[in-house]
PDB file of N, CA and C in Angstrom:
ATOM      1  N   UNK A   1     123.520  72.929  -6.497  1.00  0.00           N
ATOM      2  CA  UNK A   1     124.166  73.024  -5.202  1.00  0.00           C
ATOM      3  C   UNK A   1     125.168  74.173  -5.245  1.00  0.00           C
ATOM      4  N   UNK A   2     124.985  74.820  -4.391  1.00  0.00           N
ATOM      5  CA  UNK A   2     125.811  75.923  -4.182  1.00  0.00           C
ATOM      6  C   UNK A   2     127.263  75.187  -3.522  1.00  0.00           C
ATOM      7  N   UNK A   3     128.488  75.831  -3.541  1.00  0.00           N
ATOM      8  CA  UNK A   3     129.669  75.730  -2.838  1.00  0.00           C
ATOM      9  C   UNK A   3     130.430  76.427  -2.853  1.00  0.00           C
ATOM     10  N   UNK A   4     129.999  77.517  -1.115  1.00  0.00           N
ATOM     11  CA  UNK A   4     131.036  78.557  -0.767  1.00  0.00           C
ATOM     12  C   UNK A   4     132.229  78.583  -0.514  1.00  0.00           C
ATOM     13  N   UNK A   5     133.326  79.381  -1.282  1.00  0.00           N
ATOM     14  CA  UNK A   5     134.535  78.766  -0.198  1.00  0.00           C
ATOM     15  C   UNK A   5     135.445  80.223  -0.599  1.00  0.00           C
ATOM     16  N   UNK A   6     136.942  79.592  -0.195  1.00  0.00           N
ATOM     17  CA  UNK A   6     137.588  81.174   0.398  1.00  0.00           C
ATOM     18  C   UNK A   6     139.068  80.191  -0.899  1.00  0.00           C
ATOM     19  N   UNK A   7     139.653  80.497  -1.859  1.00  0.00           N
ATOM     20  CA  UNK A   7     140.424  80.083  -3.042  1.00  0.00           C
ATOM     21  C   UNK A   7     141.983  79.402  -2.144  1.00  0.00           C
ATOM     22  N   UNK A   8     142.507  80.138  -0.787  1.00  0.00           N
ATOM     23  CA  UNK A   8     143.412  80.352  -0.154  1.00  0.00           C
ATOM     24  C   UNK A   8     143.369  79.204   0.758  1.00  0.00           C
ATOM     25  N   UNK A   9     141.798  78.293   0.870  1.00  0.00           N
ATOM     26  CA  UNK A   9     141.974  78.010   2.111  1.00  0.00           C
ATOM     27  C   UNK A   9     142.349  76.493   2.167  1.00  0.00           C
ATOM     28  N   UNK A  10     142.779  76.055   3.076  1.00  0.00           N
ATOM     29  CA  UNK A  10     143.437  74.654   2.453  1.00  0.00           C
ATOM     30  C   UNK A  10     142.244  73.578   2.414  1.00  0.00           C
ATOM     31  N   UNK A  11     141.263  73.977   3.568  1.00  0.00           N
ATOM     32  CA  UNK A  11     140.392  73.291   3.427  1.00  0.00           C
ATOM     33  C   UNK A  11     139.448  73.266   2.650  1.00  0.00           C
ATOM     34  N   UNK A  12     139.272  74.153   1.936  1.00  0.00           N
ATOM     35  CA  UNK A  12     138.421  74.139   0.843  1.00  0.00           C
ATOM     36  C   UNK A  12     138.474  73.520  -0.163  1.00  0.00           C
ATOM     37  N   UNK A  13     140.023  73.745  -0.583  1.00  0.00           N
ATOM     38  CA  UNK A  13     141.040  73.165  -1.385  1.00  0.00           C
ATOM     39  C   UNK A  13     140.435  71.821  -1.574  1.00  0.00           C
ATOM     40  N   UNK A  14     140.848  71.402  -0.257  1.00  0.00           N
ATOM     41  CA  UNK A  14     140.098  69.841  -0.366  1.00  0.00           C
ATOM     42  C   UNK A  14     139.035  69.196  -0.610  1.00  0.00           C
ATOM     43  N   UNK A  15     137.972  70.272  -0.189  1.00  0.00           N
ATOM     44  CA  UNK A  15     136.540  70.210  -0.413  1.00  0.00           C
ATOM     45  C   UNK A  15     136.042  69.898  -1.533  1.00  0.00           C
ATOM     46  N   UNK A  16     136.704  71.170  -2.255  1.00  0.00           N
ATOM     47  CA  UNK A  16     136.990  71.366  -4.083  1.00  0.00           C
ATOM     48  C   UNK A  16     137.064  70.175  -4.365  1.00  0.00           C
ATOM     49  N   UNK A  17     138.271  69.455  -4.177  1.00  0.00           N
ATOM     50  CA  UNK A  17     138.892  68.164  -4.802  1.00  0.00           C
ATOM     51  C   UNK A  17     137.902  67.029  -4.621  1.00  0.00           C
ATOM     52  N   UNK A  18     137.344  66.936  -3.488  1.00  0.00           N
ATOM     53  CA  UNK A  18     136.780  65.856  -3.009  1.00  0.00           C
ATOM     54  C   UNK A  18     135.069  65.741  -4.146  1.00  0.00           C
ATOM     55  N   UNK A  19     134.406  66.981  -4.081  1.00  0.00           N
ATOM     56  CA  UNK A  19     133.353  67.288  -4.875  1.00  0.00           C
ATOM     57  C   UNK A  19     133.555  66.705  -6.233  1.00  0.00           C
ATOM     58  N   UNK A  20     134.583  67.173  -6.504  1.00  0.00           N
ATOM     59  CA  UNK A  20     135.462  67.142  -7.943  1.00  0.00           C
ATOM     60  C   UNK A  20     135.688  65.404  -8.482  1.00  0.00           C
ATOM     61  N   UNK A  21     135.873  65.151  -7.735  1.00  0.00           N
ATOM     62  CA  UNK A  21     136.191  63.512  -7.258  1.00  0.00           C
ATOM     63  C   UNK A  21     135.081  62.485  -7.236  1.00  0.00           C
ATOM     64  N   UNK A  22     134.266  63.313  -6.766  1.00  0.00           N
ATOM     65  CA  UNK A  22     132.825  62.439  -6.170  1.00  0.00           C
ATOM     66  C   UNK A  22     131.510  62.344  -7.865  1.00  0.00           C
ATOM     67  N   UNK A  23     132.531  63.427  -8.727  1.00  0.00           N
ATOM     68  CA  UNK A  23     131.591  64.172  -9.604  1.00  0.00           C
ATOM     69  C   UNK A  23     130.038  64.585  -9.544  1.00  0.00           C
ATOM     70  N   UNK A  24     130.280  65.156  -8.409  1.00  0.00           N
ATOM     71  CA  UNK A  24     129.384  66.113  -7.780  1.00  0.00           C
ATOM     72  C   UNK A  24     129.244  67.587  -8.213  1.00  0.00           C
ATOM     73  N   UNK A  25     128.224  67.901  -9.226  1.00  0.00           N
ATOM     74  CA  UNK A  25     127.687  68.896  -9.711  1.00  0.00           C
ATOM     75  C   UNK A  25     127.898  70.498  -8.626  1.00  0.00           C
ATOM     76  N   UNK A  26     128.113  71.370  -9.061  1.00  0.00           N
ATOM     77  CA  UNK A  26     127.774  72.563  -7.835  1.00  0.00           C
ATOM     78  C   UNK A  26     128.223  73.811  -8.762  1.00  0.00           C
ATOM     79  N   UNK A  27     128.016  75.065  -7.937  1.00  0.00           N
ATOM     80  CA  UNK A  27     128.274  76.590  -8.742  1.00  0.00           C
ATOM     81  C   UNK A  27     128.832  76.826  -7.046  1.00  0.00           C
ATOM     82  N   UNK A  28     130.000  77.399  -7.972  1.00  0.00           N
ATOM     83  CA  UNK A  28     131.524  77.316  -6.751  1.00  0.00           C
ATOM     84  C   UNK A  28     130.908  79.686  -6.618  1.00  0.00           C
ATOM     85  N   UNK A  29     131.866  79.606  -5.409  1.00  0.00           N
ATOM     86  CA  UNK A  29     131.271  81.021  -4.817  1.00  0.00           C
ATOM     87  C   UNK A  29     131.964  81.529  -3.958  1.00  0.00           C
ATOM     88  N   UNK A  30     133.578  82.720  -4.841  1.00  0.00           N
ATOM     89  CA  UNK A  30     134.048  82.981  -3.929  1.00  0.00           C
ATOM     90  C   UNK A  30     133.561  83.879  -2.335  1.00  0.00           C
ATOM     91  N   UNK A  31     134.006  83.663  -1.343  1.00  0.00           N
ATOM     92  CA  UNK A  31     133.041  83.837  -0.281  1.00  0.00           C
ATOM     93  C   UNK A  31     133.080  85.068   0.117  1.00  0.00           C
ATOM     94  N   UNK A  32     134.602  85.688  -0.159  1.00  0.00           N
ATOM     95  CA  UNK A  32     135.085  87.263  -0.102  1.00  0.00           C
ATOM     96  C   UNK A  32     134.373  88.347  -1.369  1.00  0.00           C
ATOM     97  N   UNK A  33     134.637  87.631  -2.294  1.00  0.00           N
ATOM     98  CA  UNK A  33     133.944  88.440  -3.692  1.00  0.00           C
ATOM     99  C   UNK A  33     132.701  88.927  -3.671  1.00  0.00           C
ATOM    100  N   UNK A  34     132.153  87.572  -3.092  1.00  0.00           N
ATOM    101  CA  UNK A  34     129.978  87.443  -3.026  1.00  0.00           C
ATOM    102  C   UNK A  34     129.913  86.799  -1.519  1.00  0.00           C
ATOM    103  N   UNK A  35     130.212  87.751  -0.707  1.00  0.00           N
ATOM    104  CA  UNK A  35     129.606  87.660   0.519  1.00  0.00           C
ATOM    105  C   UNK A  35     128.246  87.233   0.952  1.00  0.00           C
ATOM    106  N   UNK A  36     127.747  85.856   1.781  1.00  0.00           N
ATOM    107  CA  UNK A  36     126.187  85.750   2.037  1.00  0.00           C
ATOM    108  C   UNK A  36     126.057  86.870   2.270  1.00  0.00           C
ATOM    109  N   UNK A  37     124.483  87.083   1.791  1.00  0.00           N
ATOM    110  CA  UNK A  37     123.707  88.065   2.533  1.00  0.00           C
ATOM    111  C   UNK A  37     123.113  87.670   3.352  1.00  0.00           C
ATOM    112  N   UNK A  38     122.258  88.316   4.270  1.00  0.00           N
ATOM    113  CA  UNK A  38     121.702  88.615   5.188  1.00  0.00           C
ATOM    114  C   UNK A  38     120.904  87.428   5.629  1.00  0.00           C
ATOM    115  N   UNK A  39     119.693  87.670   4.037  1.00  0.00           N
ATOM    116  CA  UNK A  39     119.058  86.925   3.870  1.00  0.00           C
ATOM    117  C   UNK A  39     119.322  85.372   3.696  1.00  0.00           C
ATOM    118  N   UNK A  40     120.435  84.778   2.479  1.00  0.00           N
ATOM    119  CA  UNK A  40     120.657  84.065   2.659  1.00  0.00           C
ATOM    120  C   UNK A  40     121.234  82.712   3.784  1.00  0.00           C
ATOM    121  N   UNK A  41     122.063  83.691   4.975  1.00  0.00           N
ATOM    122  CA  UNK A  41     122.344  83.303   6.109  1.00  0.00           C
ATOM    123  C   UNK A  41     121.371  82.781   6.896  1.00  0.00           C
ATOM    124  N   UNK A  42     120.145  83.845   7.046  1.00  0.00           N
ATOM    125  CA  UNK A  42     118.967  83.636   7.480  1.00  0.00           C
ATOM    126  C   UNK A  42     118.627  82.291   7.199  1.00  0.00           C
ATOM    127  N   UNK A  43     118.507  82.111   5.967  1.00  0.00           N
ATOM    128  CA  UNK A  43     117.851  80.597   5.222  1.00  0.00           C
ATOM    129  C   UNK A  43     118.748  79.815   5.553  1.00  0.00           C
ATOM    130  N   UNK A  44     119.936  79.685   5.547  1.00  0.00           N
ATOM    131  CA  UNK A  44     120.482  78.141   5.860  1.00  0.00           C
ATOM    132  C   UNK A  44     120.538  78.435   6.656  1.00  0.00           C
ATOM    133  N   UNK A  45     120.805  79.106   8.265  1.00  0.00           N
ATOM    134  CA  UNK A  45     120.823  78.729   9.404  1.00  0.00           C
ATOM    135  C   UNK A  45     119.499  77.951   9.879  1.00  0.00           C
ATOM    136  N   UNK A  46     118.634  78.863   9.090  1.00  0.00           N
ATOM    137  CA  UNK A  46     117.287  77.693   9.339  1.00  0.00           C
ATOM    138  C   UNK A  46     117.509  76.539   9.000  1.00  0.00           C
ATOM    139  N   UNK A  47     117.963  76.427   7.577  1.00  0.00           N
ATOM    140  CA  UNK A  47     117.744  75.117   6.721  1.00  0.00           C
ATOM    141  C   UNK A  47     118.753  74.262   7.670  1.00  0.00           C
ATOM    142  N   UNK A  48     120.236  74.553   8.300  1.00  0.00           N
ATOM    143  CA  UNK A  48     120.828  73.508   9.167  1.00  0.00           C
ATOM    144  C   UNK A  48     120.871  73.167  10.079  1.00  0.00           C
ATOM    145  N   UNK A  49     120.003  73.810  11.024  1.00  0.00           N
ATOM    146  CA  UNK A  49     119.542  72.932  12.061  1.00  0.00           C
ATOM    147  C   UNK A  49     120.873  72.808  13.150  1.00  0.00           C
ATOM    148  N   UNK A  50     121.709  73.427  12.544  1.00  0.00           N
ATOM    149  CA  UNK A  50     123.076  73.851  13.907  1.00  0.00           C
ATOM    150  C   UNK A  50     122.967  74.797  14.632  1.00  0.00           C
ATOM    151  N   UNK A  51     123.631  75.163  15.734  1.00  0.00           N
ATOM    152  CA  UNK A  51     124.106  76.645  16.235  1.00  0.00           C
ATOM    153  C   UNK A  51     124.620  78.176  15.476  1.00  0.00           C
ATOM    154  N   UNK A  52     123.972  78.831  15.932  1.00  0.00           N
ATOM    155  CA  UNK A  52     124.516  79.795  15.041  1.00  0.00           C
ATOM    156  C   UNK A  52     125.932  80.145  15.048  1.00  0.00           C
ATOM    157  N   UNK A  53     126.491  79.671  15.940  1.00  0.00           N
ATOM    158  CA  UNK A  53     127.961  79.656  15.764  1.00  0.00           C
ATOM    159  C   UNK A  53     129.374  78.970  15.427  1.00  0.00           C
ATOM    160  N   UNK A  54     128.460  78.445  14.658  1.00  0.00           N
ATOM    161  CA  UNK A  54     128.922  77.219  13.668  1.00  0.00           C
ATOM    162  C   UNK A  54     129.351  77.582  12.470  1.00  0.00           C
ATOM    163  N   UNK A  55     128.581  79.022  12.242  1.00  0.00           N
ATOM    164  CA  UNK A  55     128.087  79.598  10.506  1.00  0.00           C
ATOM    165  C   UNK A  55     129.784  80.376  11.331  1.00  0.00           C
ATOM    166  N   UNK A  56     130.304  80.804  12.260  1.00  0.00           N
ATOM    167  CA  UNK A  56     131.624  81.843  12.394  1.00  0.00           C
ATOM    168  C   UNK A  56     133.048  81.281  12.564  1.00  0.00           C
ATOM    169  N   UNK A  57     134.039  82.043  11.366  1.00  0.00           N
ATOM    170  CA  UNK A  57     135.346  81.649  11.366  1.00  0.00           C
ATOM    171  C   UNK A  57     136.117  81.818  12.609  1.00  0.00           C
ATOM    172  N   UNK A  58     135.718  80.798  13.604  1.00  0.00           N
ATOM    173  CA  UNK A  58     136.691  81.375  15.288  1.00  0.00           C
ATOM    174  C   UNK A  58     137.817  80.950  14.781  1.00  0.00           C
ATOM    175  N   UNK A  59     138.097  80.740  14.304  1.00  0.00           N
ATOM    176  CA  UNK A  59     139.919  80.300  13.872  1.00  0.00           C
ATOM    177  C   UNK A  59     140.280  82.026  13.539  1.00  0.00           C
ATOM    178  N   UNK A  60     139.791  82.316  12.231  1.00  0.00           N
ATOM    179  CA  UNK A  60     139.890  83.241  11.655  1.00  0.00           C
ATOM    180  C   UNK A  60     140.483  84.556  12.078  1.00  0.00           C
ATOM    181  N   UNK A  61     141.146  85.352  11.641  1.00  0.00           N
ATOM    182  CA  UNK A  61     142.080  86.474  12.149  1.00  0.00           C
ATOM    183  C   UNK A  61     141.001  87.806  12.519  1.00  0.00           C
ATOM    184  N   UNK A  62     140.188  88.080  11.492  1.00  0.00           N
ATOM    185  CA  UNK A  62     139.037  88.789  11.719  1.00  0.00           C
ATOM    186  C   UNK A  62     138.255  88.809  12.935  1.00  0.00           C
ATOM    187  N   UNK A  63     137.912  87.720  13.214  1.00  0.00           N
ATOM    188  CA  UNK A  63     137.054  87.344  14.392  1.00  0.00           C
ATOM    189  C   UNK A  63     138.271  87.353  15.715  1.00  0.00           C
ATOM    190  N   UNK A  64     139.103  86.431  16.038  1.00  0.00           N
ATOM    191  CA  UNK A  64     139.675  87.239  16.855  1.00  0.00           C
ATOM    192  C   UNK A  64     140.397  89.047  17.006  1.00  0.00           C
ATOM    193  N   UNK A  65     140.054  89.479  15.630  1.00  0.00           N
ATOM    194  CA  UNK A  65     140.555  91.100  15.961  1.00  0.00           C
ATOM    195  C   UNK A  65     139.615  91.453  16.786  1.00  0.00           C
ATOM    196  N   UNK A  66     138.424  91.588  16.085  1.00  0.00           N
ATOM    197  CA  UNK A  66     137.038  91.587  16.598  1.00  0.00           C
ATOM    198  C   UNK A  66     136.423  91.402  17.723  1.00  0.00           C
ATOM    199  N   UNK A  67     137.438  90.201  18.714  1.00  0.00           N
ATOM    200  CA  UNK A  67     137.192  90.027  19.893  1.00  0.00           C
ATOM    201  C   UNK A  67     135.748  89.494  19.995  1.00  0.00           C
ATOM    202  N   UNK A  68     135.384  88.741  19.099  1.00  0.00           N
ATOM    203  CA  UNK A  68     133.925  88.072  18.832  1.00  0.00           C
ATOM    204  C   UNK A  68     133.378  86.801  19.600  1.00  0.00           C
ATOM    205  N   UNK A  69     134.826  86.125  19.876  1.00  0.00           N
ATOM    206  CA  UNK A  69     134.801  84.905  21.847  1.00  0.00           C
ATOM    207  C   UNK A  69     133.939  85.810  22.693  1.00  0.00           C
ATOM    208  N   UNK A  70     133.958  86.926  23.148  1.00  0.00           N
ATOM    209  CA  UNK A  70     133.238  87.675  24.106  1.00  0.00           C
ATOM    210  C   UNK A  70     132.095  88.255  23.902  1.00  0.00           C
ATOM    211  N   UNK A  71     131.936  88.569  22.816  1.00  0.00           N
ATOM    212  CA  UNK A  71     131.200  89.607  22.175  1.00  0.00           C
ATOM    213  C   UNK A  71     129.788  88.565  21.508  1.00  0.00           C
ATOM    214  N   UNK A  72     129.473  87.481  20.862  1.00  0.00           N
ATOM    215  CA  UNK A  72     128.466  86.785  20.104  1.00  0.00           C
ATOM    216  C   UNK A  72     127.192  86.421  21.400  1.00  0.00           C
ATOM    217  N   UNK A  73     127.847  86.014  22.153  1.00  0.00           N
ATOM    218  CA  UNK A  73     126.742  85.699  23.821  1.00  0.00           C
ATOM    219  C   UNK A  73     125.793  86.880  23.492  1.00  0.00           C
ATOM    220  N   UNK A  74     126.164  87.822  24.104  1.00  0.00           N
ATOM    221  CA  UNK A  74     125.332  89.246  24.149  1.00  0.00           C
ATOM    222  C   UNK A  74     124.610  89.762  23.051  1.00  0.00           C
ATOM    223  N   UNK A  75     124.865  89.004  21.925  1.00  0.00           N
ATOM    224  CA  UNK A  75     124.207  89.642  20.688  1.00  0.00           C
ATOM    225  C   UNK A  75     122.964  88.578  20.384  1.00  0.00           C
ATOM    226  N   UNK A  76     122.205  89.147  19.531  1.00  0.00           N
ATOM    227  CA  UNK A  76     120.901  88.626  19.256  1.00  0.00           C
ATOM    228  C   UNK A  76     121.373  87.955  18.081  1.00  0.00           C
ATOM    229  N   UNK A  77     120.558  87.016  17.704  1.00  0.00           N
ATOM    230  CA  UNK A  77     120.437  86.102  16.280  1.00  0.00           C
ATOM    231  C   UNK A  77     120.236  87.049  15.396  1.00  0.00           C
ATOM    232  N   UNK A  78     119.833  87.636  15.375  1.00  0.00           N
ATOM    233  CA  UNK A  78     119.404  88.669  14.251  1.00  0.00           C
ATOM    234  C   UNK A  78     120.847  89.664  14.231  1.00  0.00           C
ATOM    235  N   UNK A  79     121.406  90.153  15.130  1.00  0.00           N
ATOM    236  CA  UNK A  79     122.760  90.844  15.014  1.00  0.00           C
ATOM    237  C   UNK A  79     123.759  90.028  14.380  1.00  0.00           C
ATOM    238  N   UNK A  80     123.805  88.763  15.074  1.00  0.00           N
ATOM    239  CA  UNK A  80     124.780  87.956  14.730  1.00  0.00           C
ATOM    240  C   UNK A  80     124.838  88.113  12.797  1.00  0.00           C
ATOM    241  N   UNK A  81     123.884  87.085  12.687  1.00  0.00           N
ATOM    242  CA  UNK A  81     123.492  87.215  11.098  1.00  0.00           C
ATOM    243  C   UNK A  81     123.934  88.079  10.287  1.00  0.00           C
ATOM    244  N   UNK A  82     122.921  89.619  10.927  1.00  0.00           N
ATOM    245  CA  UNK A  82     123.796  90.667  10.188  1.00  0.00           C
ATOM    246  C   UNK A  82     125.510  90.969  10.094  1.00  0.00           C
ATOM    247  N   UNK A  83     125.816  90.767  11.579  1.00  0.00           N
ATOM    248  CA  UNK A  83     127.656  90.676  11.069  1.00  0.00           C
ATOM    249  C   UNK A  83     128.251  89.891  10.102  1.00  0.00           C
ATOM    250  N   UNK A  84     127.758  88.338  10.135  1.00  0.00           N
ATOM    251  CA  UNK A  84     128.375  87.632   9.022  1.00  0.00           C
ATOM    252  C   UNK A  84     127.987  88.334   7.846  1.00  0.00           C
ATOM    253  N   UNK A  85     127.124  88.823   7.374  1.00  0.00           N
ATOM    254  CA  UNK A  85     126.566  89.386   5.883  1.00  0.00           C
ATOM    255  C   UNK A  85     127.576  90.247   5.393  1.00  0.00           C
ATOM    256  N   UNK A  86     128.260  90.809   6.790  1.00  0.00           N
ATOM    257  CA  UNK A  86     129.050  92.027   6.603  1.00  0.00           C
ATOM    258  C   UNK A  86     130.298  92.115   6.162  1.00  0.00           C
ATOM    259  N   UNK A  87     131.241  90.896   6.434  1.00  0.00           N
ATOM    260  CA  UNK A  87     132.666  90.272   5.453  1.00  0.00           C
ATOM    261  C   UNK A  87     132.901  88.511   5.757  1.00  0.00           C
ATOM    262  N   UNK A  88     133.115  87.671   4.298  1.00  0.00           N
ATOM    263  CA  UNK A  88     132.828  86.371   4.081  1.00  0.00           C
ATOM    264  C   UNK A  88     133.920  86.119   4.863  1.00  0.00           C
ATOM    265  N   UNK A  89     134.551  86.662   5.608  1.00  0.00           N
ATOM    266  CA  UNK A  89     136.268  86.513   6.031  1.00  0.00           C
ATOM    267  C   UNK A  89     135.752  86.246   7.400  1.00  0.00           C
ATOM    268  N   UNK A  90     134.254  86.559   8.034  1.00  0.00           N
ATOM    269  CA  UNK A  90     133.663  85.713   9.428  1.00  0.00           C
ATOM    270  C   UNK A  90     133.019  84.403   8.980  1.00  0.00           C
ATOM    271  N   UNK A  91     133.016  83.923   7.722  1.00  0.00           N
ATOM    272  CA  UNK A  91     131.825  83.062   7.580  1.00  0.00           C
ATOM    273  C   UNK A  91     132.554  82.046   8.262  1.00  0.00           C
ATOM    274  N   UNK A  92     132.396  80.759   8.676  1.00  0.00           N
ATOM    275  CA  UNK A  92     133.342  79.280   8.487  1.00  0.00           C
ATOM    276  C   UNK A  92     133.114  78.756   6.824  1.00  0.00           C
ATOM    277  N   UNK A  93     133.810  78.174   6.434  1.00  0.00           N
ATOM    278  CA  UNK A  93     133.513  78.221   5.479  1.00  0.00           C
ATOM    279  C   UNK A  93     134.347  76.391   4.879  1.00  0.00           C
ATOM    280  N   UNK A  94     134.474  75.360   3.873  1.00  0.00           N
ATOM    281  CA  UNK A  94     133.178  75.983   2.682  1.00  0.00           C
ATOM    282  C   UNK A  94     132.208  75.678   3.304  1.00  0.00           C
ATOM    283  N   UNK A  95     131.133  76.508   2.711  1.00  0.00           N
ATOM    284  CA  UNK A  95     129.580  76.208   3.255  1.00  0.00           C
ATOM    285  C   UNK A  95     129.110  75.280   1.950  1.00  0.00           C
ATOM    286  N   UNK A  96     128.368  73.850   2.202  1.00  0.00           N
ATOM    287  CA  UNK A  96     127.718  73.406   0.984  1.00  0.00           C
ATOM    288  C   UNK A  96     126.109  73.762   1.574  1.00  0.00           C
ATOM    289  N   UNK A  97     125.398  74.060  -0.067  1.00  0.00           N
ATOM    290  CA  UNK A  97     124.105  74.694   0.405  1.00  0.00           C
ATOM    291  C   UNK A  97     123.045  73.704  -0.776  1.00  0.00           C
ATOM    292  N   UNK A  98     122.415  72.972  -0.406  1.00  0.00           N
ATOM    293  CA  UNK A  98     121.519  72.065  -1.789  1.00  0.00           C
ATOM    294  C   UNK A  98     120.560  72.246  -1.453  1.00  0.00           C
ATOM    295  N   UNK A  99     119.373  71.203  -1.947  1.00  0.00           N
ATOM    296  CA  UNK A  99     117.682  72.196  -1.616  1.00  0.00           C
ATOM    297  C   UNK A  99     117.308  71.438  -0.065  1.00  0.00           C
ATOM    298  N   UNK A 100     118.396  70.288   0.000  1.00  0.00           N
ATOM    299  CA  UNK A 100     117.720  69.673   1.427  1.00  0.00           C
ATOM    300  C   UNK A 100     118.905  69.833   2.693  1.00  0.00           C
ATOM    301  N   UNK A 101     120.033  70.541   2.223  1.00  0.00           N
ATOM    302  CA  UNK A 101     121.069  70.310   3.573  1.00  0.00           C
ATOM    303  C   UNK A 101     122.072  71.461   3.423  1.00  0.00           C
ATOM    304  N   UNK A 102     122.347  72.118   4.537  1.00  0.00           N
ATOM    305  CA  UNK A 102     123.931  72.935   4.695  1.00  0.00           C
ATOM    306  C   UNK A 102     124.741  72.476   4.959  1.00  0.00           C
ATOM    307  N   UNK A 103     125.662  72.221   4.831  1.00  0.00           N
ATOM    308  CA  UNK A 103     126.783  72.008   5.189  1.00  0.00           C
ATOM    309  C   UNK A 103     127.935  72.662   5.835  1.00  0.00           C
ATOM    310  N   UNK A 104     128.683  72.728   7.194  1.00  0.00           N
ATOM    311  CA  UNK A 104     129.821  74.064   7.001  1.00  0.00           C
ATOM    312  C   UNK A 104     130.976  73.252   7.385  1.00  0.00           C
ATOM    313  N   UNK A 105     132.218  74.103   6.628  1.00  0.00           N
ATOM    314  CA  UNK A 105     133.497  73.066   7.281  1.00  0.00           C
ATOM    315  C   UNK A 105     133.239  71.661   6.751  1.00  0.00           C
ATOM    316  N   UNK A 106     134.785  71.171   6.451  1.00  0.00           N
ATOM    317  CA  UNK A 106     134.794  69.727   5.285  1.00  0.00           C
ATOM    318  C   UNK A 106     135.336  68.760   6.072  1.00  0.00           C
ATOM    319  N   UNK A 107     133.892  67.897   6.649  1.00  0.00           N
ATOM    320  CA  UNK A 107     134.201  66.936   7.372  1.00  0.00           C
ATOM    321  C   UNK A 107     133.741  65.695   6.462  1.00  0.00           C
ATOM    322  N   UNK A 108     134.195  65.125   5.505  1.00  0.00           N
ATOM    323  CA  UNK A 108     134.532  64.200   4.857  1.00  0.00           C
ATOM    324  C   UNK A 108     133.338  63.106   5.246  1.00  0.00           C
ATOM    325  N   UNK A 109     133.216  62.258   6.410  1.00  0.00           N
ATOM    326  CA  UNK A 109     132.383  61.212   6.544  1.00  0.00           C
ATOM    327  C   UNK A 109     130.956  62.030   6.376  1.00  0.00           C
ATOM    328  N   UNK A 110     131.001  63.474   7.072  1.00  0.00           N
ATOM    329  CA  UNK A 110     129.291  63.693   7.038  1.00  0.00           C
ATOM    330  C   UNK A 110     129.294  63.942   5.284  1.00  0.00           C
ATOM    331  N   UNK A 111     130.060  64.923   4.682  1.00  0.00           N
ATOM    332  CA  UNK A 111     129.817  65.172   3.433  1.00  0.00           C
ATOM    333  C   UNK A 111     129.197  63.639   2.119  1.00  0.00           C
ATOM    334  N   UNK A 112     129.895  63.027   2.948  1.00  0.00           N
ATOM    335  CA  UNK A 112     129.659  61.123   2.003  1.00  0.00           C
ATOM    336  C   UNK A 112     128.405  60.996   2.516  1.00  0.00           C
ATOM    337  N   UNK A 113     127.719  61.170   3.551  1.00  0.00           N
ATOM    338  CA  UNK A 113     126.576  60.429   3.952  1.00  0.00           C
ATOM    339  C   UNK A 113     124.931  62.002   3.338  1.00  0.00           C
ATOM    340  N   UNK A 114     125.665  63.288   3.777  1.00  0.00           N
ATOM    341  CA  UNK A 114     124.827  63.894   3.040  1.00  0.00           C
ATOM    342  C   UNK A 114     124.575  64.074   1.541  1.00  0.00           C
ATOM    343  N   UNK A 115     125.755  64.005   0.947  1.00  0.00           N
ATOM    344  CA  UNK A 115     125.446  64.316  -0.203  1.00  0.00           C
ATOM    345  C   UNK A 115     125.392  63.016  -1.568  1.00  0.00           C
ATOM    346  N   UNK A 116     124.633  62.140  -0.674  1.00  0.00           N
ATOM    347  CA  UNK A 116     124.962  61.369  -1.996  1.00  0.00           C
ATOM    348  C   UNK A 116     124.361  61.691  -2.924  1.00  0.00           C
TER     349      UNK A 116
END
């Protein structure tokens, strides 16, 4: 199991802990260092079965510089994608990635029921 995350972020923090806790196996991945690629984005947006705008940090300082509230409508799935590939600082993040589920953002009850 993969587990993306950002070292700073509080929620990850927790994520960390909770994994850690659960003794739940994974290969941790800072998200700034080793940015998804392209490709990989590609694959779990398939593999999760969410919106593609689920995979983007709207909190995030980047994305509002970016003005990306206005801007994601007009763009294609395939653009989109490519922007996230482009700095982990748009991803949402942590992302959990295993062979059957994505995960984004650490919402505690789904994480217990997916990952047992």
């Amino acid at each position: 199991m993969l587990f993306t995350y950002y070292p700073k972020c509080s929620t990850c923090i927790k994520a960390k802990k909770w994994l850690d806790e659960k003794g739940i196996k994974y290969t941790a991945r800072h998200i700034v260092e080793e940015n998804p690629s392209y490709d990989e984005l590609k694959e779990w947006f398939a593999k999760s079965e969410l919106p593609l705008k689920k995979f983007f940090n709207t909190s995030g300082v980047l994305y509002k510089e970016m003005q990306l509230k206005d801007k994601l409508s007009g763009m294609s799935e395939e653009e989109q994608l490519r922007l996230l590939a482009t700095n982990g600082m748009l991803v949402k993040r942590p992302v959990v990635v295993s062979d059957t589920t994505v995960l984004i953002g650490f919402k505690e009850v789904e994480w217990e029921e997916k990952l047992k």
